[in-house]
Every structure is written in C-alpha cells, then in structure tokens.
C-alpha atoms as a PDB file:
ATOM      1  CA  UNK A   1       0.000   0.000   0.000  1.00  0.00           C
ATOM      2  CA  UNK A   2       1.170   3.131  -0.635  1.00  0.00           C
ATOM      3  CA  UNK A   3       1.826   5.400   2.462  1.00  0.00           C
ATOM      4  CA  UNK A   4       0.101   9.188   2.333  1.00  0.00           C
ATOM      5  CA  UNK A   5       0.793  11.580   4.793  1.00  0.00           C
ATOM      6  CA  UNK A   6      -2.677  13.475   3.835  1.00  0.00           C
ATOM      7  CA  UNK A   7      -5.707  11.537   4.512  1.00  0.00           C
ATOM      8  CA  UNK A   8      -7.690  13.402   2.704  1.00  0.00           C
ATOM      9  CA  UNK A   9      -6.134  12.691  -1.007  1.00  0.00           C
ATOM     10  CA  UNK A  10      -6.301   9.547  -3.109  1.00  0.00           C
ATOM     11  CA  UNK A  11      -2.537   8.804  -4.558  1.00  0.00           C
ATOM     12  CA  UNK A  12      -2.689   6.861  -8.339  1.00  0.00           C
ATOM     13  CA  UNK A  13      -1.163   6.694 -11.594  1.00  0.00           C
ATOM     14  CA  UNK A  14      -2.081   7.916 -15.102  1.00  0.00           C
ATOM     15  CA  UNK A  15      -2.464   5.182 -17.146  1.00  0.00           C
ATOM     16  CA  UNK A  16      -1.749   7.139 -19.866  1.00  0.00           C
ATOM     17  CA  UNK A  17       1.823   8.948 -18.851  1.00  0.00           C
ATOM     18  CA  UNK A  18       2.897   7.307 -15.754  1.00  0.00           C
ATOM     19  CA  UNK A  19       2.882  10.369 -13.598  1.00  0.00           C
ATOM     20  CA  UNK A  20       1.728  10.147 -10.133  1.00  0.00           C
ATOM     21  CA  UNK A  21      -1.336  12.450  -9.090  1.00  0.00           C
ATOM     22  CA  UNK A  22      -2.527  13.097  -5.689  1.00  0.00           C
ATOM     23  CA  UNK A  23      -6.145  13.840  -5.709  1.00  0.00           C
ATOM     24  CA  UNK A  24      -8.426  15.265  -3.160  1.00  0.00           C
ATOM     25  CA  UNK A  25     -11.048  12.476  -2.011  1.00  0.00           C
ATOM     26  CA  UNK A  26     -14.355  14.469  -3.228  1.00  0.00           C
ATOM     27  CA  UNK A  27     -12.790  14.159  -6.618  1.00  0.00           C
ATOM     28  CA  UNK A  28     -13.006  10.106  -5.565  1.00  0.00           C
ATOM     29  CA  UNK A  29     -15.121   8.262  -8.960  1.00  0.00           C
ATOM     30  CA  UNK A  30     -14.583  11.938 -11.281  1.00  0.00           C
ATOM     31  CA  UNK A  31     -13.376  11.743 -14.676  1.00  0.00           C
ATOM     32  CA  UNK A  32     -11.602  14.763 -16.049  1.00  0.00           C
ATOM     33  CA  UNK A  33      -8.137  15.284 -17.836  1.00  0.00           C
ATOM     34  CA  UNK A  34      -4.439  14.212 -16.689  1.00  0.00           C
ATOM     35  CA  UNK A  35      -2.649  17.536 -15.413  1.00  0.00           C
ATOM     36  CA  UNK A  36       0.523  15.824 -16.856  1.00  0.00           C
ATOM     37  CA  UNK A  37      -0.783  14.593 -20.469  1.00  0.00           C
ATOM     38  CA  UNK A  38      -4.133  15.646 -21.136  1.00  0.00           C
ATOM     39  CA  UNK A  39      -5.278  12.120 -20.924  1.00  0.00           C
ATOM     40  CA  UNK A  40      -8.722  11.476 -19.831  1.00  0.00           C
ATOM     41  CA  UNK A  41      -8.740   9.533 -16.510  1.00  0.00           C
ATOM     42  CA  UNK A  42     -10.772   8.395 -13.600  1.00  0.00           C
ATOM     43  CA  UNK A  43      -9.729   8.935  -9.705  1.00  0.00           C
ATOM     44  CA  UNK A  44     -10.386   5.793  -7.823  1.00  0.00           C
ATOM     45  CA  UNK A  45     -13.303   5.616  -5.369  1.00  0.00           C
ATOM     46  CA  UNK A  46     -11.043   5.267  -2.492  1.00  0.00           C
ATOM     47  CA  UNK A  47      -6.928   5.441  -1.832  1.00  0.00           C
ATOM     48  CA  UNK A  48      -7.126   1.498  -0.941  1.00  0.00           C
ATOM     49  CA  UNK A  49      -9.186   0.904  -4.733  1.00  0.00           C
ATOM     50  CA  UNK A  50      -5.875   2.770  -6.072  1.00  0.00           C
ATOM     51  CA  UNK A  51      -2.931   0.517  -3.923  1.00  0.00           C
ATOM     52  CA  UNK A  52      -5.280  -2.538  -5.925  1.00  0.00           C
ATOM     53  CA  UNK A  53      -5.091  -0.982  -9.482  1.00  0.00           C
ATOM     54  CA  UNK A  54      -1.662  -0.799  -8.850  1.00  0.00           C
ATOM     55  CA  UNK A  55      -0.863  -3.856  -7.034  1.00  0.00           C
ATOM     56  CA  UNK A  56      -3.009  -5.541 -10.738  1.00  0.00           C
ATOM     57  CA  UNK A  57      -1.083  -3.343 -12.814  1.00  0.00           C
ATOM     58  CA  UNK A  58       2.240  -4.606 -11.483  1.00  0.00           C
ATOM     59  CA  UNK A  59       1.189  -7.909 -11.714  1.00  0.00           C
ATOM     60  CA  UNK A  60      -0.034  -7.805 -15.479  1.00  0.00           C
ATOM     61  CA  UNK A  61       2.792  -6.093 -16.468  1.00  0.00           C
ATOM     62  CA  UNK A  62       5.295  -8.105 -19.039  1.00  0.00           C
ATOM     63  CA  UNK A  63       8.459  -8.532 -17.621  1.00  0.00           C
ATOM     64  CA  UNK A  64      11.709  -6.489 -18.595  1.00  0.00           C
ATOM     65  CA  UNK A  65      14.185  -8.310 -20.150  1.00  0.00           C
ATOM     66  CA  UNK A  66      17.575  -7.282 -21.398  1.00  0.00           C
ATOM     67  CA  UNK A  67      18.756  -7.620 -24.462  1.00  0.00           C
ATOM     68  CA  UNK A  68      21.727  -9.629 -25.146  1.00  0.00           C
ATOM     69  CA  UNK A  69      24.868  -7.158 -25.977  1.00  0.00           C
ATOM     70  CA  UNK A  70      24.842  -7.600 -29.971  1.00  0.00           C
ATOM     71  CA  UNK A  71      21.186  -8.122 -30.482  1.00  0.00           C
ATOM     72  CA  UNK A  72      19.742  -5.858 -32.956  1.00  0.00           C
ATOM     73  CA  UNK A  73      17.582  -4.386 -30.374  1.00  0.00           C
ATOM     74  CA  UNK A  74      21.168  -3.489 -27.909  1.00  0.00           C
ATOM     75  CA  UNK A  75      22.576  -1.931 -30.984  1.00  0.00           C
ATOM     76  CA  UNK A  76      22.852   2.213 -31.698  1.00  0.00           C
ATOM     77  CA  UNK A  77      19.984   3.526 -33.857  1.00  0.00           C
ATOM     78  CA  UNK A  78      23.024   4.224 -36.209  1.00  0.00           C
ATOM     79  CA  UNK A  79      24.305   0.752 -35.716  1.00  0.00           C
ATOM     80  CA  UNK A  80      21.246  -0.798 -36.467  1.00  0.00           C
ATOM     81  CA  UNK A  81      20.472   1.277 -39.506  1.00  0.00           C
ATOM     82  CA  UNK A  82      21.476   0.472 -42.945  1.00  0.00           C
ATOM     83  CA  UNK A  83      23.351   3.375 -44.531  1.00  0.00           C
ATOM     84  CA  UNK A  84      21.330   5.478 -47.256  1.00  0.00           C
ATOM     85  CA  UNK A  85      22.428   4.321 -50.456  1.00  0.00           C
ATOM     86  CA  UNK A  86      24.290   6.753 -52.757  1.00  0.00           C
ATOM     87  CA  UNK A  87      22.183   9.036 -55.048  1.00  0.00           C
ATOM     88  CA  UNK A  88      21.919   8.245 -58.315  1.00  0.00           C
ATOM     89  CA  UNK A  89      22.720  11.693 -60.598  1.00  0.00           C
ATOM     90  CA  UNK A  90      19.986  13.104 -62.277  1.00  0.00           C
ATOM     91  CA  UNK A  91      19.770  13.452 -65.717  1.00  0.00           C
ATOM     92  CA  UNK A  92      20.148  16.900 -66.837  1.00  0.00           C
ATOM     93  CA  UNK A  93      15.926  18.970 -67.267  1.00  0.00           C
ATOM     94  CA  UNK A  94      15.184  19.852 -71.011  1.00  0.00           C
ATOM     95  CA  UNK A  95      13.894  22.793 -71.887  1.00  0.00           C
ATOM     96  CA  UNK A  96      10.530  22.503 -73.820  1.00  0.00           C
ATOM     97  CA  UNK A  97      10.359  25.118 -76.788  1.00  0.00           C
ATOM     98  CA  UNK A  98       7.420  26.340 -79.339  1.00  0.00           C
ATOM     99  CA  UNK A  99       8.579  24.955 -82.438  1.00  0.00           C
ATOM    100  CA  UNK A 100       9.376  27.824 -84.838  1.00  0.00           C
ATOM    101  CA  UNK A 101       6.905  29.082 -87.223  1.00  0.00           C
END
C-alpha cells in the first residue's frame, strides 16, 4: 500500500503517462483530464481501490528483459540502420520550346 501523509487525497497513476497524481477524495469516482498529459482519466473511489489498481497493474505487467549485448535491439539507432544508399545523378531537365513558325 502506498503510504500518504494526507488523509484526505487519493494517490494513483495515469495510465496514460505514468505520472503520479494526488487527488483530493471528493474528486473520488470523477473523470476529467491528466494535469501531466491531457489524458482522460478516472480517480479511484477510495486510496485502498488505487494501492489494488496498482498492485493488478504490477502484476499484469510483461516482464523487462535485457537484451543480449549484440542483439539488434542493444545496438545504436546508427548501428542498427542500414546506410542510405548513394544518389543516383539526375539526368540533366530539357527545356521545352514552341517549335518555330
């Protein structure tokens, strides 16, 4: 559970961004937007329904693994980036003309 000094806020998550909000408790059940992203979220009925969203959330979520050094995915974006091929020279532009009368 997540310890709050102030009783009288609910502590969650955005779902969208990540960022921790601290709500008061008559905004407990309110949608409106994320201060942080603009994402539209929910405050949990009660600061023990948000310690159980995120006590689910870090259960659900897929594990981190690390990528062996080499992989494609360890690698530099430049690394793991084919270099542009050379442009191919343009042909010089003709000039259309009216033929001659």
């Amino acid at each position: 559970m997540s310890a709050i000094a102030d009783k009288n806020k609910i502590r969650f998550s955005c779902p969208h961004c990540g960022g921790q909000l601290d709500v008061p408790v008559y905004l407990a059940g309110v949608e409106g937007p994320c201060p942080l992203c603009s994402g539209t979220i929910r405050a949990p009925e009660s600061q023990a329904a948000a310690d159980e969203i995120a006590r689910l959330a870090a259960l659900t979520a897929p594990p981190v693994e690390s990528d062996p050094p080499g992989s494609p995915a360890a690698t530099s974006p430049q690394e793991a980036q084919p270099s542009d091929p050379p442009e191919a020279p343009q042909a010089p532009r003709r000039h259309r003309t009216r033929p001659r009368r």
